[in-house]
Protein backbone atom coordinates (compact mmCIF):
# COMPACT_ATOMS: atom_id res chain seq x y z
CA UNK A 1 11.70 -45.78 12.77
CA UNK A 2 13.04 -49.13 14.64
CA UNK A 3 10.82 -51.31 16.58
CA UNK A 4 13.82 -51.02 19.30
CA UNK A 5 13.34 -46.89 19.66
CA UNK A 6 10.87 -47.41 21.97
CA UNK A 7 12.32 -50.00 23.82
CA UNK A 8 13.88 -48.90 27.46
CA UNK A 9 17.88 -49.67 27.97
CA UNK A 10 17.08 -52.69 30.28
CA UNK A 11 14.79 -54.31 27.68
CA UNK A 12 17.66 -53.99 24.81
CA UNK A 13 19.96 -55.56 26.83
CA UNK A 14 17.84 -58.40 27.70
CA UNK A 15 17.42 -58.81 24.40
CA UNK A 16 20.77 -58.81 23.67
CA UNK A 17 21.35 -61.02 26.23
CA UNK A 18 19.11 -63.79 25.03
CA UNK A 19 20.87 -63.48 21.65
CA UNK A 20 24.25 -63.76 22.98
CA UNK A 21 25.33 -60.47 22.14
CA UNK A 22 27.72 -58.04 24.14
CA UNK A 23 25.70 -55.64 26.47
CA UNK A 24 28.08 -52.73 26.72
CA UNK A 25 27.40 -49.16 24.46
CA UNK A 26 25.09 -46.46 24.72
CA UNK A 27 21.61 -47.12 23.56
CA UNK A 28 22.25 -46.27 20.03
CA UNK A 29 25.22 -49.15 20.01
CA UNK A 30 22.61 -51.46 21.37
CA UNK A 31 19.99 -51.04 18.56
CA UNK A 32 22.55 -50.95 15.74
CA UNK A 33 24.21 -54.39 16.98
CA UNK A 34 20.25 -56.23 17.41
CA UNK A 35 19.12 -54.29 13.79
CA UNK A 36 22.60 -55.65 12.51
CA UNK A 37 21.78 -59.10 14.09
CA UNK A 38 17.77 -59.48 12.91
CA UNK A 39 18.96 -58.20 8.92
CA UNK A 40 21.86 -61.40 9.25
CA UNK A 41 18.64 -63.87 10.57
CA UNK A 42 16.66 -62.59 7.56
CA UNK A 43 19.54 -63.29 5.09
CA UNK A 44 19.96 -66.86 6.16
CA UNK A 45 16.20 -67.12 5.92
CA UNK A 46 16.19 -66.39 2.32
CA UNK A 47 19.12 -68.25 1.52
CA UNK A 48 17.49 -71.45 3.69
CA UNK A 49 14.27 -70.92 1.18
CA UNK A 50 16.46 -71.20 -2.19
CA UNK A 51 17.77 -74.26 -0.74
CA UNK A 52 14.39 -76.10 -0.54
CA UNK A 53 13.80 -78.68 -2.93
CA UNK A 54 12.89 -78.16 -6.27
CA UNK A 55 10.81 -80.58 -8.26
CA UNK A 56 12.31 -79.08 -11.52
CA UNK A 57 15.50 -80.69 -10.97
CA UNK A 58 16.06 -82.97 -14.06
CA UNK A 59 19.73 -84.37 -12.22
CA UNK A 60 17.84 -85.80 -9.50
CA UNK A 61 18.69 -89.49 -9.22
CA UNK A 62 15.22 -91.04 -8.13
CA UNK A 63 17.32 -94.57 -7.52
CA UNK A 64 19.42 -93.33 -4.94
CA UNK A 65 18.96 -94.90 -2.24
CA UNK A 66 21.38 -93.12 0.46
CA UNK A 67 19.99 -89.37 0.85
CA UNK A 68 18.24 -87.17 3.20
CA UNK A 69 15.25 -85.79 2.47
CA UNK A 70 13.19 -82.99 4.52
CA UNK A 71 9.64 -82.70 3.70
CA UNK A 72 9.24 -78.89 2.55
CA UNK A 73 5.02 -78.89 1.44
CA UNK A 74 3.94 -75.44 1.59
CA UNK A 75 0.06 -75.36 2.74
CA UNK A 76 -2.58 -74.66 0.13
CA UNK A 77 -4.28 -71.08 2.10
CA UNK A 78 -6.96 -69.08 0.12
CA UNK A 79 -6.83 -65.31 -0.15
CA UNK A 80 -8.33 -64.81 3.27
CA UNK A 81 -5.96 -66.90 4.75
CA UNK A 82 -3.19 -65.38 3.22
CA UNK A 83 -4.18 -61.99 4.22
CA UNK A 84 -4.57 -62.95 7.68
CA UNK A 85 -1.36 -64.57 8.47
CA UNK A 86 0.11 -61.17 6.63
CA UNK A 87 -2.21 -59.09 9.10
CA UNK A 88 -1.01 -61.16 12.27
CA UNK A 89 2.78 -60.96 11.11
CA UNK A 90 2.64 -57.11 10.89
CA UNK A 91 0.73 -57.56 14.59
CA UNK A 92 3.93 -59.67 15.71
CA UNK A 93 6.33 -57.07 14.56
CA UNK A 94 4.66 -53.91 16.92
CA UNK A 95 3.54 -56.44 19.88
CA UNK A 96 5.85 -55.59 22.79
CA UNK A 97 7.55 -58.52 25.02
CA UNK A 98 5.43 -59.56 28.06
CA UNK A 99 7.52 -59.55 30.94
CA UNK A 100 7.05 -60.83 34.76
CA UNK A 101 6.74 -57.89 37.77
CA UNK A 102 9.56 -56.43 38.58
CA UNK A 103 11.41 -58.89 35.57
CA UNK A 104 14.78 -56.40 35.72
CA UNK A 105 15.13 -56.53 39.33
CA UNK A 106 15.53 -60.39 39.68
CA UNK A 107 17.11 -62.55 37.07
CA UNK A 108 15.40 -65.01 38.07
CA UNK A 109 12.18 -63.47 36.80
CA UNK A 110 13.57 -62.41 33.20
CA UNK A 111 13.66 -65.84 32.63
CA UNK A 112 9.96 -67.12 32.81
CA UNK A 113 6.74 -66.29 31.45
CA UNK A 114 4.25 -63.78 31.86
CA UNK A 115 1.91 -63.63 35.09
CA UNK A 116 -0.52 -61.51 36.06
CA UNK A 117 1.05 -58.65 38.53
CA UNK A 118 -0.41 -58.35 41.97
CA UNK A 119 -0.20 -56.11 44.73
CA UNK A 120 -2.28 -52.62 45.67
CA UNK A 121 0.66 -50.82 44.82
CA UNK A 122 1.75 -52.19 41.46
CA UNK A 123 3.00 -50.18 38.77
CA UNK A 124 2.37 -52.56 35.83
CA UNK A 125 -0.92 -53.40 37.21
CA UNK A 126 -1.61 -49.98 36.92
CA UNK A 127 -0.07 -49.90 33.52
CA UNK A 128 1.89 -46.67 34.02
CA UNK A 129 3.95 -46.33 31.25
CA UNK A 130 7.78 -46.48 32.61
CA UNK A 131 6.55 -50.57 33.05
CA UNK A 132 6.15 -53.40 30.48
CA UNK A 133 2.71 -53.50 29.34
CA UNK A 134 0.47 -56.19 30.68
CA UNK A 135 -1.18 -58.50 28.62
CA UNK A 136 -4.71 -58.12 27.98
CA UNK A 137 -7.70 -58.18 25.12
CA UNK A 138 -6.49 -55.12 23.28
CA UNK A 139 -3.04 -57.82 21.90
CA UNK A 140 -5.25 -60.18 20.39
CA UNK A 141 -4.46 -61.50 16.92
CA UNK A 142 -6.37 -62.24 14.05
CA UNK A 143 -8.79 -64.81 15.41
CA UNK A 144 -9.36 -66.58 11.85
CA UNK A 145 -5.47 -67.97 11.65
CA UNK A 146 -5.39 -68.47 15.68
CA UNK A 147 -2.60 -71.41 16.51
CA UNK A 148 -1.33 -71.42 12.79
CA UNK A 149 2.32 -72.01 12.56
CA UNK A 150 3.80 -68.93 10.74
CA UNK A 151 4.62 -70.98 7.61
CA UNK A 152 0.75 -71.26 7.54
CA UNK A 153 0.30 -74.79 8.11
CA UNK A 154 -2.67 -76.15 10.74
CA UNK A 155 -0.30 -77.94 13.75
CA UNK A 156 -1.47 -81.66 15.00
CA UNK A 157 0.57 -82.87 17.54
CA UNK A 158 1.67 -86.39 16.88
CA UNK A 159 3.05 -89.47 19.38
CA UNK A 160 2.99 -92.24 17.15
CA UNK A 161 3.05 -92.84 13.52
CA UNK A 162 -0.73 -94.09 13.07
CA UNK A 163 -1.67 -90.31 14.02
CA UNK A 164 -0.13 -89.55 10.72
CA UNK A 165 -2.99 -91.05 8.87
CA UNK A 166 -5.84 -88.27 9.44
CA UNK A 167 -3.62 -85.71 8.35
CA UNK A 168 -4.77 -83.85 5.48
CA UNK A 169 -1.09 -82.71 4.12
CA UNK A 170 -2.73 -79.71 2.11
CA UNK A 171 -3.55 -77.41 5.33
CA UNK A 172 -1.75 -79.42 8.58
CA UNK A 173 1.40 -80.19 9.60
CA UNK A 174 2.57 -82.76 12.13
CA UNK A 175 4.68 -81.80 15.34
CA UNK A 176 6.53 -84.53 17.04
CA UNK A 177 5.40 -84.84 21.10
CA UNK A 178 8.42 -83.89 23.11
CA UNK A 179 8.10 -87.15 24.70
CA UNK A 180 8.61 -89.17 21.74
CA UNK A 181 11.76 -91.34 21.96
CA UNK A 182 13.97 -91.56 19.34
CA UNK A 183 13.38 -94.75 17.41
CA UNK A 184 9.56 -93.79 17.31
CA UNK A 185 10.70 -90.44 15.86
CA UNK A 186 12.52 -92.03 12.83
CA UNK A 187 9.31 -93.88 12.52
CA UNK A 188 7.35 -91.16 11.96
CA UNK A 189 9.16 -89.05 9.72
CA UNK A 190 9.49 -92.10 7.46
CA UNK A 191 5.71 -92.00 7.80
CA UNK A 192 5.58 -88.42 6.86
CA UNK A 193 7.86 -88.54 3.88
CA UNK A 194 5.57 -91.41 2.58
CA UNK A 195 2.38 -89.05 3.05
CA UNK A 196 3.87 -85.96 1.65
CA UNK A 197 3.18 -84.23 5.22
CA UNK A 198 5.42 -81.77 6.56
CA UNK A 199 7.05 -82.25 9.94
CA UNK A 200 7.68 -78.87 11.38
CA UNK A 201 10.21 -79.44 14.49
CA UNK A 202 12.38 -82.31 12.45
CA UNK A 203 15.82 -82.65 13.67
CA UNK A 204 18.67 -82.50 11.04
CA UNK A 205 20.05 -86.08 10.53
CA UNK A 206 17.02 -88.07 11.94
């Protein structure tokens, strides 16, 4: 059965919404057009992996001087490890969407973040059924891969190239500081491709 099925009209739509998808249909049109969308994000997935770069390549021209190169490490996890990211993933897939009180009444409150509902009278604080689900213990993931990045790396946020240096490239990966300029940024993926460490929110062409 589809993870949609369960999913109320409203919450398709938003969904649909924030994918830039057309709204209109009966509920069946809406989960065949976001099942149709998520299968098309899964091919270019797969085709984005058998583009990564292959050390195998006997044409590569190591004198070039003019390319661009993405670092593409993939982390070095044990079995536990690898279990655990599976077990979280499947966790991911069945986890509903957290949504503010009273989210499909004001648009203006489909487009933040949870918060705990209030009020004597609240039907989500109650958790009746015919209301998104409030966050609470029983969603908790798999506390041994807790604030792993899904490709299984260890993030350490990085503002400056030096904080490339205590990076161990086999289990972390760096994330650029969304105050970083540019120029500092070019830095430190030129830091990164010297280390061998991943980068995981690089920008294409920098």
């Amino acid at each position: 059965m589809s993870e949609f099925s369960d999913m109320t009209v409203a919450e398709l739509k938003e969904l649909l919404k924030e994918a830039g998808l057309p709204v209109s249909g009966k509920k069946a049109d809406l989960i065949a057009r976001l099942e149709e969308a998520e299968s098309h994000e899964d091919v270019v997935e797969e085709e984005a992996e058998e583009e990564d770069w292959d050390d195998s390549d006997d044409d590569w021209d190591e004198d070039e001087e003019e390319y661009f190169h993405v670092a593409k490490q993939k982390p070095q996890l044990d079995e536990a490890t690898k279990a655990a990211l599976e077990s979280r993933k499947a966790q991911n897939k069945v986890q509903p969407k957290f949504r503010r009180q009273e989210w499909f009444r004001y648009k203006r409150l489909s487009r933040t973040g949870w918060k705990r509902p209030r009020g004597d009278d609240s039907s989500q604080r109650k958790n009746r059924k015919y209301r998104s689900p409030k966050a609470r213990v029983g969603y908790g993931k798999v506390a041994a891969v807790r604030d792993f990045h899904p490709s299984g790396f260890q993030e350490v946020l990085v503002h400056r190239p030096e904080d490339l240096d205590g990076i161990d490239p086999a289990v972390q990966a760096a994330r650029v500081g969304g105050t970083v300029g540019g120029r500092k940024r070019i830095l430190i993926h030129e830091r990164a491709d010297e280390l061998g460490i991943r980068v995981l929110n690089r920008r294409r062409g920098v």
